[in-house]
Protein backbone atom coordinates (compact mmCIF):
# COMPACT_ATOMS: atom_id res chain seq x y z
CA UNK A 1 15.40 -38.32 57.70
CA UNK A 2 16.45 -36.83 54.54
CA UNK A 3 14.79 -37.29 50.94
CA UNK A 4 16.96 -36.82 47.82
CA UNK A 5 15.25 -36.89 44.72
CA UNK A 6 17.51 -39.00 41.98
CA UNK A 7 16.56 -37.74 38.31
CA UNK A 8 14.25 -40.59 36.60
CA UNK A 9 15.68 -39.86 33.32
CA UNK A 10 19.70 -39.72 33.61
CA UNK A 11 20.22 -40.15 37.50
CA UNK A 12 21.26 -36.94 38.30
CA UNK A 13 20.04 -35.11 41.14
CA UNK A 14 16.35 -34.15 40.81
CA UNK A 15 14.87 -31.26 41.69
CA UNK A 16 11.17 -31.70 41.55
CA UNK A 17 8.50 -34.35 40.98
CA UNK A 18 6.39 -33.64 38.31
CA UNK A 19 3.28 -34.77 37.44
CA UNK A 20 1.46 -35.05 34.25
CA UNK A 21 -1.54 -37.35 32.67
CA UNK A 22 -2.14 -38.69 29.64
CA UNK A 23 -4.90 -40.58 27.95
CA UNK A 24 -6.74 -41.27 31.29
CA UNK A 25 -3.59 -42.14 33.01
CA UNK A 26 -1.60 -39.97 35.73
CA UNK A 27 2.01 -40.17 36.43
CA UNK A 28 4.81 -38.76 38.18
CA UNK A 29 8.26 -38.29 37.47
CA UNK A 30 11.35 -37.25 39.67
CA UNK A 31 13.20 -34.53 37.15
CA UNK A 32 16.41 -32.24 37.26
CA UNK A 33 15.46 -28.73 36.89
CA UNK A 34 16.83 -29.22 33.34
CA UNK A 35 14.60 -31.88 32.26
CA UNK A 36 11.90 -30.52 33.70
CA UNK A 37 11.91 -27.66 31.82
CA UNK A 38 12.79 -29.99 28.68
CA UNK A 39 9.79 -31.64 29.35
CA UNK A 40 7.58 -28.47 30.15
CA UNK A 41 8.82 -27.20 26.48
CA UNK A 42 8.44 -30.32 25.33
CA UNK A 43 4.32 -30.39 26.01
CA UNK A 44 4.01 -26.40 25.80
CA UNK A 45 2.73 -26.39 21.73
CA UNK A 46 0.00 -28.90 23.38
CA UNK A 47 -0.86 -27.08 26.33
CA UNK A 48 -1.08 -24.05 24.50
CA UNK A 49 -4.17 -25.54 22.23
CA UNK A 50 -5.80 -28.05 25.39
CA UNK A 51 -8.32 -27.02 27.59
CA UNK A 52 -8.35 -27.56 31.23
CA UNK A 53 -9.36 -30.87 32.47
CA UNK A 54 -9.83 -29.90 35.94
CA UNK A 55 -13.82 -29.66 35.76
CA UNK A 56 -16.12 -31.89 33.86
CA UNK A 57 -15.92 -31.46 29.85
CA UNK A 58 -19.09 -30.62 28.23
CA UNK A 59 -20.70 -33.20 27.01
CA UNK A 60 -23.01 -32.80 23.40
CA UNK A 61 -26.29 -32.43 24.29
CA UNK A 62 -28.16 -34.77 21.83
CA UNK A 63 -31.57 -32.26 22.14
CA UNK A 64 -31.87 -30.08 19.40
CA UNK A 65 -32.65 -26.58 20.23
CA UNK A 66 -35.69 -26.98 16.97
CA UNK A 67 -39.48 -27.79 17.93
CA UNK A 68 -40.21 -30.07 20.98
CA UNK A 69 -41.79 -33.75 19.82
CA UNK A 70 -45.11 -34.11 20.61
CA UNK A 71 -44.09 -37.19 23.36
CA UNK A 72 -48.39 -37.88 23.58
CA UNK A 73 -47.92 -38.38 19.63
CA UNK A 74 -44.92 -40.52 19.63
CA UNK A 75 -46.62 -42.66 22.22
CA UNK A 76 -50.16 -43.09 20.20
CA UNK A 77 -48.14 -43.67 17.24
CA UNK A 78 -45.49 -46.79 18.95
CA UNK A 79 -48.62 -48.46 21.17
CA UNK A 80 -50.43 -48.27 17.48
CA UNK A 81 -47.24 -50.00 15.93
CA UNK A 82 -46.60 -52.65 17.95
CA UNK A 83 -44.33 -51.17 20.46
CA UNK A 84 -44.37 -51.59 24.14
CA UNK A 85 -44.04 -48.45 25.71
CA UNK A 86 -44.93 -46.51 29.09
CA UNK A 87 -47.45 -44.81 29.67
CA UNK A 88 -44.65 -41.72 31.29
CA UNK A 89 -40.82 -41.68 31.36
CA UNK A 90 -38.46 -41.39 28.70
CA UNK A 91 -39.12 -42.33 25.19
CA UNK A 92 -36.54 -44.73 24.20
CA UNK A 93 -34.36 -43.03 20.94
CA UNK A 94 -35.08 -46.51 19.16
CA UNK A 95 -38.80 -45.48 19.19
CA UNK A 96 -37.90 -41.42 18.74
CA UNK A 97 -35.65 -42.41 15.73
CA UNK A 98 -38.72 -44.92 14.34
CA UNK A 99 -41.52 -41.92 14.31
CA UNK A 100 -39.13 -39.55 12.92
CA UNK A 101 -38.21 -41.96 10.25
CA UNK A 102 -42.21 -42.62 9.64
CA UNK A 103 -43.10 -38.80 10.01
């Protein structure tokens, strides 16, 4: 069996499939060697300024690198203002953002 690759673009022969992505979607095309390097020069500018996708982006880290919140405080402070809360675990930010705002 033989595979010939048919240019997606203008039906000429292909040379290579080439594969791309682009807002959370991949695709592949079948390209001439011509169009593929139209479409290499094409995305190059873009390239030049992206970073690599191929680990896990950094995501903001909503901690500030400041003074640690006293969570024993915070706790006192919702169970004395009418909020449930537990006794260990995460404060939720509703409550964080509330002291804060009160402190």
């Amino acid at each position: 069996m033989r595979l010939v690759l048919t240019d997606d673009l203008d039906g000429s022969p292909g040379a290579e499939t080439v594969s791309f992505a682009l807002d959370g979607s991949a695709y592949e095309i079948e390209l001439s060697e011509k169009n593929a390097a139209a479409l290499r020069e094409a995305l190059a500018p873009y390239i030049a300024k992206a970073r690599s996708a191929n680990r896990p982006a950094r995501t903001a880290s909503r901690r500030s690198s400041g003074p640690k919140t006293d969570t024993a405080a915070v706790r006192a402070w919702a169970k004395d203002s009418g909020y449930e809360i537990s006794e260990r675990g995460r404060i939720p930010s509703a409550v964080l953002e509330a002291y804060e705002a009160a402190h």
